[in-house]
Protein backbone atom coordinates (compact mmCIF):
# COMPACT_ATOMS: atom_id res chain seq x y z
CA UNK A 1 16.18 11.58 -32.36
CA UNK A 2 15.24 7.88 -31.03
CA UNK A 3 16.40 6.85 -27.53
CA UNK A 4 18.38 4.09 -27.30
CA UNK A 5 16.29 3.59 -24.13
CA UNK A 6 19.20 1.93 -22.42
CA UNK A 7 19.94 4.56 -19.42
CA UNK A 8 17.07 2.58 -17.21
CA UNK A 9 19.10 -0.56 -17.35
CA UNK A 10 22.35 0.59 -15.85
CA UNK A 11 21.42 1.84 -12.07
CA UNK A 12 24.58 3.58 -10.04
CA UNK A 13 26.34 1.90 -7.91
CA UNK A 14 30.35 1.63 -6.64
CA UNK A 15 31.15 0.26 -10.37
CA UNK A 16 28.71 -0.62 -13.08
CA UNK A 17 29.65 -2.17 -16.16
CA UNK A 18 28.33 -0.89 -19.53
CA UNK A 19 28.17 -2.12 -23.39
CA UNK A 20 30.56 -0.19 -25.55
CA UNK A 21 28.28 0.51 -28.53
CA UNK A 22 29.99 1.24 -32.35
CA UNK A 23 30.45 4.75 -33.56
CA UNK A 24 29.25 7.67 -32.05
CA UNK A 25 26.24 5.01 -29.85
CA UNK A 26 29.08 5.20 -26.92
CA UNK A 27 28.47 9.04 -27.02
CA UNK A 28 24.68 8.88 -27.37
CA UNK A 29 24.51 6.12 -24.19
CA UNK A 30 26.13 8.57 -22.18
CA UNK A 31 24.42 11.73 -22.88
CA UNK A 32 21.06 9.95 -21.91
CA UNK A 33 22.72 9.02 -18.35
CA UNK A 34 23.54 12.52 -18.24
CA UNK A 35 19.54 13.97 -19.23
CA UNK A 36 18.35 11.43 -16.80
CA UNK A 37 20.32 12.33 -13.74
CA UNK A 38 22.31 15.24 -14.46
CA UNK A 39 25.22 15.55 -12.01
CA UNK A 40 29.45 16.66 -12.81
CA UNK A 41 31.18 13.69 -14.84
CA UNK A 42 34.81 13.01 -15.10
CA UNK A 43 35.09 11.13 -18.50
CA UNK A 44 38.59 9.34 -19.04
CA UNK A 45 39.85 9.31 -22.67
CA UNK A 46 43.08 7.52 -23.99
CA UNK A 47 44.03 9.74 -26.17
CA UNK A 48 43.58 13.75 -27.04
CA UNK A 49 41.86 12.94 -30.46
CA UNK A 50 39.41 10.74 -28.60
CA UNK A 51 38.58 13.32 -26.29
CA UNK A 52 38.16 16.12 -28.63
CA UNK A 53 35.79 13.20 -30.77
CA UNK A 54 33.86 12.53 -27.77
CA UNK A 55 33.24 16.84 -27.07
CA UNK A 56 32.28 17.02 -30.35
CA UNK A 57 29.73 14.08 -29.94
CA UNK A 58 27.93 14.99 -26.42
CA UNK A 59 27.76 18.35 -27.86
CA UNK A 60 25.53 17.68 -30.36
CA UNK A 61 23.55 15.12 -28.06
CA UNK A 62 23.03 17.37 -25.71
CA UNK A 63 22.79 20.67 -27.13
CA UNK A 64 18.97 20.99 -26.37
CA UNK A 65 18.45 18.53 -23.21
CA UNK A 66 21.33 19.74 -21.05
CA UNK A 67 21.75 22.67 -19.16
CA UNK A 68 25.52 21.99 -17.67
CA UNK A 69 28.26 22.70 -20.03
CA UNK A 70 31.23 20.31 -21.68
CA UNK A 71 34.71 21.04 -20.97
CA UNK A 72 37.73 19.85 -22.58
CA UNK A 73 40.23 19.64 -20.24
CA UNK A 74 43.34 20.70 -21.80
CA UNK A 75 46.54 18.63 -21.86
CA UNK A 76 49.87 20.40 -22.09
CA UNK A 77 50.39 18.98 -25.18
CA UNK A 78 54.51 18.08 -24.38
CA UNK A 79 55.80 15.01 -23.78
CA UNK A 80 57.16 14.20 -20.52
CA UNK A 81 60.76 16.24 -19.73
CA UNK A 82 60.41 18.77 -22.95
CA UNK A 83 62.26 21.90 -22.62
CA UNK A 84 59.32 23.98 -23.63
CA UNK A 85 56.15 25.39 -21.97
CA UNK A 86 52.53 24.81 -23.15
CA UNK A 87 50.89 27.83 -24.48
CA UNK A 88 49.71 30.15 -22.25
CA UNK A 89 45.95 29.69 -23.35
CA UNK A 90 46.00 25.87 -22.52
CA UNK A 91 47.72 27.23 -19.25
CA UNK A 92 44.61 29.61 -18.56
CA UNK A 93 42.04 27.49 -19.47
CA UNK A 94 43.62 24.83 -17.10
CA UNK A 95 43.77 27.16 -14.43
CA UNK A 96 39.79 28.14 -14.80
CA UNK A 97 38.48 24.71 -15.41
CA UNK A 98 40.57 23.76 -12.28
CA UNK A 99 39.27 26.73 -9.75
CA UNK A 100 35.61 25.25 -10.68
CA UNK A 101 35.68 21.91 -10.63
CA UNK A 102 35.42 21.36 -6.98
CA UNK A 103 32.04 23.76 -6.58
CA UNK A 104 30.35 22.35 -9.60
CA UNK A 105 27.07 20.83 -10.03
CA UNK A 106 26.52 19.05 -13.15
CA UNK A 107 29.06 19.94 -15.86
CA UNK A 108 31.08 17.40 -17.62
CA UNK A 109 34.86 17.58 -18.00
CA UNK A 110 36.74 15.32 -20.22
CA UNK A 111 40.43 14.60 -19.98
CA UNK A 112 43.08 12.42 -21.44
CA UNK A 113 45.00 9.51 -19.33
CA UNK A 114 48.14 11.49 -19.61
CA UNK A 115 46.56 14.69 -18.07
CA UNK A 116 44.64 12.78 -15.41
CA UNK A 117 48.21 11.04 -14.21
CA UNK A 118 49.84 14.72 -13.99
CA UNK A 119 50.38 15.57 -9.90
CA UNK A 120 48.95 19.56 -9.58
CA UNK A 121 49.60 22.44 -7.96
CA UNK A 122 47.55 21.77 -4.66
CA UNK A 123 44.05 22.68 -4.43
CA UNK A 124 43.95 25.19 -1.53
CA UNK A 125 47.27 26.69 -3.23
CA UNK A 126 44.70 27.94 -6.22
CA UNK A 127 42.01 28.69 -3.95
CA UNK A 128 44.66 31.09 -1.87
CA UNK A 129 45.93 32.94 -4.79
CA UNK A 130 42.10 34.10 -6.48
CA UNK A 131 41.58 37.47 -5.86
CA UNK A 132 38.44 39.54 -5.99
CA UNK A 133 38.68 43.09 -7.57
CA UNK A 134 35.96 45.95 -7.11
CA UNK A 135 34.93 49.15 -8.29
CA UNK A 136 35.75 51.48 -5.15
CA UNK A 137 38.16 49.63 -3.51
CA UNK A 138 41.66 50.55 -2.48
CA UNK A 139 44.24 50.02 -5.27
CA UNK A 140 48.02 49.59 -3.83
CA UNK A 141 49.73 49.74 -7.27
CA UNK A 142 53.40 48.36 -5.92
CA UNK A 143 51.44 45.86 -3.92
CA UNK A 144 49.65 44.84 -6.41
CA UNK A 145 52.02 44.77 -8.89
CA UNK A 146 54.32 42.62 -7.07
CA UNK A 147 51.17 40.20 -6.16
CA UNK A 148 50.66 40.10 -10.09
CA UNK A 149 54.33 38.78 -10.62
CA UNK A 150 53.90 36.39 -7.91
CA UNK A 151 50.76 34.69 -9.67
CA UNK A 152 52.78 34.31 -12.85
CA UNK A 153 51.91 37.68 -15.02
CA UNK A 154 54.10 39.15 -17.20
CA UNK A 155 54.03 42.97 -17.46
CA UNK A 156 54.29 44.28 -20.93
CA UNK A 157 53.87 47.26 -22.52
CA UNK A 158 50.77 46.63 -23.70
CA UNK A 159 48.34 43.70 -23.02
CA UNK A 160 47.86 40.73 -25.87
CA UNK A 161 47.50 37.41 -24.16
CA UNK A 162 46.76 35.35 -20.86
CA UNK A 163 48.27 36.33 -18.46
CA UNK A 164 49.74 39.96 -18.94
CA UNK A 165 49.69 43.20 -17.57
CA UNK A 166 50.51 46.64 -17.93
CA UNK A 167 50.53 49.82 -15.70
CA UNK A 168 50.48 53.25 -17.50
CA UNK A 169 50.04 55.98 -15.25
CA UNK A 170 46.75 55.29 -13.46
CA UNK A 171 45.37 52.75 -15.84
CA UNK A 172 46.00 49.33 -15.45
CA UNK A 173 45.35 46.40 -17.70
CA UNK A 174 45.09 42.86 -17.13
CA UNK A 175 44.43 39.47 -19.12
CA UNK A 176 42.96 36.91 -16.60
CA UNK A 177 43.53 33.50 -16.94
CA UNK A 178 39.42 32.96 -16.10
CA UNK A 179 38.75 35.80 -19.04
CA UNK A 180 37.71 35.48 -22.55
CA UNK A 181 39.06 39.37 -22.96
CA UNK A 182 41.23 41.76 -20.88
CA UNK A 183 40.03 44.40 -18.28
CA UNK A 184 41.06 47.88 -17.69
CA UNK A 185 41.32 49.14 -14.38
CA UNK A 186 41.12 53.15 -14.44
CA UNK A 187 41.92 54.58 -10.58
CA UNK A 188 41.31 57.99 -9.35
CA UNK A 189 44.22 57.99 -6.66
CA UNK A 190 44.31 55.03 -5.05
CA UNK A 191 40.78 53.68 -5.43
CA UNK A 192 38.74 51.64 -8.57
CA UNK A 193 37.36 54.00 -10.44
CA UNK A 194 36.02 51.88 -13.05
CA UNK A 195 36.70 48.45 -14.69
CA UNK A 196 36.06 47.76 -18.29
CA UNK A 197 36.51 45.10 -20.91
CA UNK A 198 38.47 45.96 -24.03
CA UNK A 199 39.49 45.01 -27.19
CA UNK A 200 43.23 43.42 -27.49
CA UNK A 201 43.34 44.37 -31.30
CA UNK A 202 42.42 47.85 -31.08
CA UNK A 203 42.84 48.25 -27.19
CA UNK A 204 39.45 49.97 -27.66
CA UNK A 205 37.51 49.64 -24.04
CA UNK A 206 34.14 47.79 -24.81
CA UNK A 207 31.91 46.82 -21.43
CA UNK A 208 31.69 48.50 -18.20
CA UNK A 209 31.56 46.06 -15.31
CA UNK A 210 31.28 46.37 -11.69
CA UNK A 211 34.25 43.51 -10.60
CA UNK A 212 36.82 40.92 -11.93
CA UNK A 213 38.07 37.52 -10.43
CA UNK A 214 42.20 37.14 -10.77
CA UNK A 215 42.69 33.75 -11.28
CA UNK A 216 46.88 32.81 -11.38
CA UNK A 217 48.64 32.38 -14.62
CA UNK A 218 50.80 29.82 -14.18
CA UNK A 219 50.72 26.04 -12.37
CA UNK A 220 53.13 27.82 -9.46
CA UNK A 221 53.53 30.81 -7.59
CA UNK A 222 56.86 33.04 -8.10
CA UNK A 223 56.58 34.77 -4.93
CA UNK A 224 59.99 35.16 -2.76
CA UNK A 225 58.76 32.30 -0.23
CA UNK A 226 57.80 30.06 -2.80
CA UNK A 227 61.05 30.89 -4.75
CA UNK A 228 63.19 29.81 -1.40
CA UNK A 229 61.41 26.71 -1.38
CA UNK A 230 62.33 25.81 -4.73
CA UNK A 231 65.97 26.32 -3.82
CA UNK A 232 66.04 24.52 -1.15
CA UNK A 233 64.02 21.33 -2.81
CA UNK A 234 66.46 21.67 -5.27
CA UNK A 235 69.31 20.90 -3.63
CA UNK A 236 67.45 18.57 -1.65
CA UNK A 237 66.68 16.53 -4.95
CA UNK A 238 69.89 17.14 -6.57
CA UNK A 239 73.13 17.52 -4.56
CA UNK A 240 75.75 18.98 -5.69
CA UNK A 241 76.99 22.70 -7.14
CA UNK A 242 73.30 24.37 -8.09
CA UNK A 243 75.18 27.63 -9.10
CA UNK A 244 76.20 25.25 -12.22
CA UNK A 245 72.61 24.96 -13.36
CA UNK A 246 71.05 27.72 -15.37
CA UNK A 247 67.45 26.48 -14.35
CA UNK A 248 68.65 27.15 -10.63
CA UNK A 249 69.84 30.13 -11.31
CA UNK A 250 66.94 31.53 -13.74
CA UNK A 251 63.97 30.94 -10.87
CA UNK A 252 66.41 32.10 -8.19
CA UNK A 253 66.34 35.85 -10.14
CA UNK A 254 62.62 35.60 -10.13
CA UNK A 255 62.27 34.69 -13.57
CA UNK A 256 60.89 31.19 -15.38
CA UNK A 257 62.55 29.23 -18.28
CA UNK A 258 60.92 26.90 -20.99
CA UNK A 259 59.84 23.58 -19.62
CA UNK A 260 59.65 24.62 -16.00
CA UNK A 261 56.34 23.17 -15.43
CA UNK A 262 58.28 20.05 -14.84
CA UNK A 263 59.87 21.34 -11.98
CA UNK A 264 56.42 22.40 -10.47
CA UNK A 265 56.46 20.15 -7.08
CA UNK A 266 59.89 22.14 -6.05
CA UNK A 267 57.16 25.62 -5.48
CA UNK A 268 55.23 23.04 -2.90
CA UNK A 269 55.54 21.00 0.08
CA UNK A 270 52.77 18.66 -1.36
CA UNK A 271 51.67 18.19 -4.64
CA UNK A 272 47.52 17.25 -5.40
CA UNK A 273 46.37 15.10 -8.39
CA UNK A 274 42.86 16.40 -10.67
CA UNK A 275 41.05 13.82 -8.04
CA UNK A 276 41.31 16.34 -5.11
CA UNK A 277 39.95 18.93 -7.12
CA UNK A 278 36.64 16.97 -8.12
CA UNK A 279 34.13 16.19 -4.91
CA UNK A 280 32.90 12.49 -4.31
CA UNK A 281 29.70 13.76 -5.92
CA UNK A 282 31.64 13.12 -9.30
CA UNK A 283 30.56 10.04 -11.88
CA UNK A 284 33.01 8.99 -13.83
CA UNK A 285 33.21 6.83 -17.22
CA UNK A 286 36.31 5.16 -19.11
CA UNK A 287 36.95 2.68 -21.20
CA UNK A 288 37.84 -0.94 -20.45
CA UNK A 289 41.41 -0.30 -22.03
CA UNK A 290 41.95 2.09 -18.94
CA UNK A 291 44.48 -0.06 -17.68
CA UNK A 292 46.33 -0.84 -20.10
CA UNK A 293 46.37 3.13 -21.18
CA UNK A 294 47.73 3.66 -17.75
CA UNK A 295 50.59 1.32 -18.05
CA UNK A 296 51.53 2.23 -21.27
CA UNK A 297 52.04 5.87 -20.67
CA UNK A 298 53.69 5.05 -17.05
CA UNK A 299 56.16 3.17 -19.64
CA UNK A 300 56.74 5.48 -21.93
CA UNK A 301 57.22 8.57 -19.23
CA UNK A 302 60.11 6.11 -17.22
CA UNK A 303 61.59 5.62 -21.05
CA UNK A 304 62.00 9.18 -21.05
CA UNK A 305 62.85 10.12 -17.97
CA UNK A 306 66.06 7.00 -18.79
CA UNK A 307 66.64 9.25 -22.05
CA UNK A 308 67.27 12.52 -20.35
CA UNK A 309 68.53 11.55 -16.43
CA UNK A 310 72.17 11.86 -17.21
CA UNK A 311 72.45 15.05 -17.47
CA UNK A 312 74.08 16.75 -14.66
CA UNK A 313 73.82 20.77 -15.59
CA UNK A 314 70.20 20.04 -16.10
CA UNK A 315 68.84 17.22 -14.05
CA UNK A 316 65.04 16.53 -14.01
CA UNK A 317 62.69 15.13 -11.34
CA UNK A 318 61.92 11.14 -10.96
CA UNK A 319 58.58 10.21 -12.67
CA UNK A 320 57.11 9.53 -9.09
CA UNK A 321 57.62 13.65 -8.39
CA UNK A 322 55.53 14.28 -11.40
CA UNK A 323 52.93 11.66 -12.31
CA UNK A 324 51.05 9.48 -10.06
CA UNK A 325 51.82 5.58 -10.49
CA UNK A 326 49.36 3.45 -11.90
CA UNK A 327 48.48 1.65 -8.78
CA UNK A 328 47.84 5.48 -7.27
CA UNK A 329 45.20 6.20 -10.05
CA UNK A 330 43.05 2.77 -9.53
CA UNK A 331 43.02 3.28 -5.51
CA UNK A 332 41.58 6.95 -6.08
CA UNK A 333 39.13 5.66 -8.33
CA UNK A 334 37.28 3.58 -6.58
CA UNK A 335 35.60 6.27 -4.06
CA UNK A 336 33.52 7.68 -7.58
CA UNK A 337 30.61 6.00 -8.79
CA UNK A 338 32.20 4.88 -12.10
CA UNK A 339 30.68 3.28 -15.31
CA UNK A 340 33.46 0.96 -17.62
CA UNK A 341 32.54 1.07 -20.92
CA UNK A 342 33.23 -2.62 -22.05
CA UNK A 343 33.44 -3.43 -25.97
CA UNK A 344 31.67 -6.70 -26.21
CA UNK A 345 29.79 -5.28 -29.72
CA UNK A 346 31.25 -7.28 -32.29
CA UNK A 347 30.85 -5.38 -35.46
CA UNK A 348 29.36 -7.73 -39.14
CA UNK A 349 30.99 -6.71 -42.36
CA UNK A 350 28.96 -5.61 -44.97
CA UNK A 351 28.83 -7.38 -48.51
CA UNK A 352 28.81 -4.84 -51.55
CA UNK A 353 26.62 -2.62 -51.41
CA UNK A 354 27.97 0.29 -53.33
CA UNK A 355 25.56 1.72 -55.88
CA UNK A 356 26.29 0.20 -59.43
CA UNK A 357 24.46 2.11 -62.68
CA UNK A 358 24.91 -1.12 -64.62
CA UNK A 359 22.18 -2.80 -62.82
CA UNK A 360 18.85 -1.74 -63.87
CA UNK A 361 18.13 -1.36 -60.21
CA UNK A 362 21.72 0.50 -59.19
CA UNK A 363 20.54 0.27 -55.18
CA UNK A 364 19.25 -3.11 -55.64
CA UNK A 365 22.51 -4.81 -53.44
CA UNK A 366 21.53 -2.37 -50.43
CA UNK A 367 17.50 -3.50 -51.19
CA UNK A 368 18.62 -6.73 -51.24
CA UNK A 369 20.53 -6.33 -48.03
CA UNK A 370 17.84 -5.06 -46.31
CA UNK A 371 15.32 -7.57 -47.30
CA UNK A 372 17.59 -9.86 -45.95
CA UNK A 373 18.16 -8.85 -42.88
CA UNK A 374 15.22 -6.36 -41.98
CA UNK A 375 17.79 -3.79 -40.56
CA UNK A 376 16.79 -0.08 -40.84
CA UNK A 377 18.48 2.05 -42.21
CA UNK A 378 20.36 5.15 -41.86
CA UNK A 379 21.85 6.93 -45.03
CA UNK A 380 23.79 9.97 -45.05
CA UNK A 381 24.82 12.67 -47.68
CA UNK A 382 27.96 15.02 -47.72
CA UNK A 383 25.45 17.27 -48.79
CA UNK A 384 22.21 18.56 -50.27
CA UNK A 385 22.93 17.89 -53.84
CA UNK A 386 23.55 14.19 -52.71
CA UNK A 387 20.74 14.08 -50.70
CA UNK A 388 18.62 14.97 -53.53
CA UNK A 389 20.37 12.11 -55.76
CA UNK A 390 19.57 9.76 -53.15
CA UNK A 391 15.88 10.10 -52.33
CA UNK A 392 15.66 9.92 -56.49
CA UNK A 393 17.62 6.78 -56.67
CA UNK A 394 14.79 5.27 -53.60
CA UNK A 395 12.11 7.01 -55.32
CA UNK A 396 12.65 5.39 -58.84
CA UNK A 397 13.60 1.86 -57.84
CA UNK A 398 11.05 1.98 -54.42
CA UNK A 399 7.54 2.41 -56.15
CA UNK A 400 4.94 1.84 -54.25
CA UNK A 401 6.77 2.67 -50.71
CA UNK A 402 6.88 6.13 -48.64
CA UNK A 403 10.57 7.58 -48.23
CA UNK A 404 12.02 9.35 -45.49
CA UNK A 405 14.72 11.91 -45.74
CA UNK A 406 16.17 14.04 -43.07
CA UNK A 407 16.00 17.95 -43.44
């Protein structure tokens, strides 16, 4: 594939400003920044089907000149104040993504506006809770059963998803949040014995392995101090009766309720934002809309939080609690080297072109185009069949000159 050969021109510095190209070029431009100097990229998107667009792309850029790996960074997928929880796979993958951001070299992590305004769980908080498990060492089975609740698990009888275990005897499973499959832990009294992957669908055990990282499995801890705290920023943040609220009471018996990841800053005494999680070695790219994304969603999160603030049995958080304000996300910006993506590309409407079978040349409005204008061209097929139809339309009504076709 042909280099746009426009990486050279853009040298990094505090804020450079960059030429929004049409289609997928935007995608391509970036990928050769990334081949040239490869180094961890925050990439700002306004919206989750731009984001998922834009993995797509740099995959297929990059797939055989990059070594780092792409990551979607998942948004909750609620809007602001819903009475539900993500699913628990966004809520693992956040979690994973999030314990390896700060120690990584040269991946590339894309997020949405209204995930990058979210306030987090504070970054030594994670760090705290990850827990290292070996073969041969000592296994307190209350201990760490209680430790599991704390991190957000959910024993079960047996072990489907993120974030589950199960203790039968002297076999333990667990789903991590960090794990694309569960692990069995088999003791022999109160020591590892062995550790093994296994199969959810046939709870089958597959590969032996030597240890296993425990990642949390929620936002928030549920341990008993972090429970107390809650209370107590709860009726710092609401006065009144508490005992009337059934989200009070549910976290006060240890247990969660749908939609209590916006109640998350009550478990801390500070909350962190996805900037203290990335270092200062971080590039990142958005679009010149940023702004105006910014504001928008800052609107529409204070509409809702005037839609649902009258309630007094269930009260919710002020948007400052839970988001940071606009004028928070510019001032953390500008300590990354940052590229704007500005859309000065004005793109020329085409005149017919279509293929017509009534003209004794039917592709002689594209040949006419291009003789014209002395653009090259790009053609492509939905598949073989129309490839095929294609190069024999070129061949017939092209004597004379060589044609090209893509495998």
């Amino acid at each position: 594939m042909q280099s746009l050969g426009l990486a050279h021109k853009y040298p990094r510095s505090l804020e450079t400003f960059v030429e929004k190209l049409p289609g997928c070029g935007t995608a391509l431009l970036i990928s050769e920044f990334l081949t040239a100097e490869p180094r961890p990229t925050l990439i700002i998107c306004a919206s989750i089907q731009e984001a998922n667009q834009l993995s797509d792309e740099l995959t297929f850029f990059l797939k055989k000149s990059f070594s780092g790996q792409i990551h979607l960074f998942p948004d909750w997928e609620t809007l602001p104040y819903d009475a539900f929880s993500p699913h628990e796979d966004i809520t693992a993958n956040r979690i994973k993504l999030l314990a390896t951001m700060a120690k990584n070299q040269q991946d590339i992590y894309i997020v949405t506006v209204a995930t990058l305004m979210q306030r987090l769980a504070p970054k030594q908080s994670l760090e705290a809770d990850i827990f290292l498990l070996k073969v041969g060492d000592i296994f307190e089975l209350e201990l760490t059963r209680t430790r599991l609740v704390a991190l957000g698990y959910q024993c079960v009888s047996e072990v489907q998803r993120h974030g589950e275990f199960s203790i039968r005897g002297a076999i333990v499973d667990i789903f991590p949040s960090n794990s694309t499959a569960p692990y069995r832990i088999d003791l022999f009294d109160n020591e590892v014995d062995s550790i093994r992957t296994f199969s959810t669908e046939d709870q089958r055990s597959i590969d032996k392995i030597t240890h296993v990282e425990l990642l949390p499995a929620k936002e928030f801890p549920m341990d008993g101090k972090s429970i107390a705290l809650f209370a107590e920023q709860w009726q710092e943040q609401f006065p009144g009766n508490a005992s009337s609220c059934p989200f009070y009471q549910i976290v006060s018996s240890g247990k969660i309720f749908g939609g209590i990841e916006y109640y998350i800053p009550l478990f801390f005494k500070t909350m962190s934002s996805l900037f203290d999680y990335i270092s200062e070695q971080f590039s990142i790219i958005y679009s010149d809309t940023l702004n105006e994304t910014i504001e928008q969603q800052w609107k529409e999160i204070k509409e809702r939080y005037a839609q649902k603030s009258h309630d007094i049995i269930q009260p919710i958080l002020n948007p400052d609690k839970l988001w940071l304000r606009p004028e928070e996300i510019f001032g953390k910006l500008k300590k990354y080297s940052r590229y704007r993506l500005n859309k000065t590309t004005q793109l020329i409407s085409l005149d017919n072109i279509a293929v017509d079978y009534k003209l004794a040349s039917p592709i002689q409005p594209l040949l006419n185009y291009q003789t014209s204008n002395q653009h090259r061209l790009l053609l492509c097929a939905e598949s073989s069949g129309r490839k095929e139809i294609i190069k024999a339309l070129f061949s017939k009504n092209r004597k004379g000159e060589k044609s090209f076709a893509l495998p």
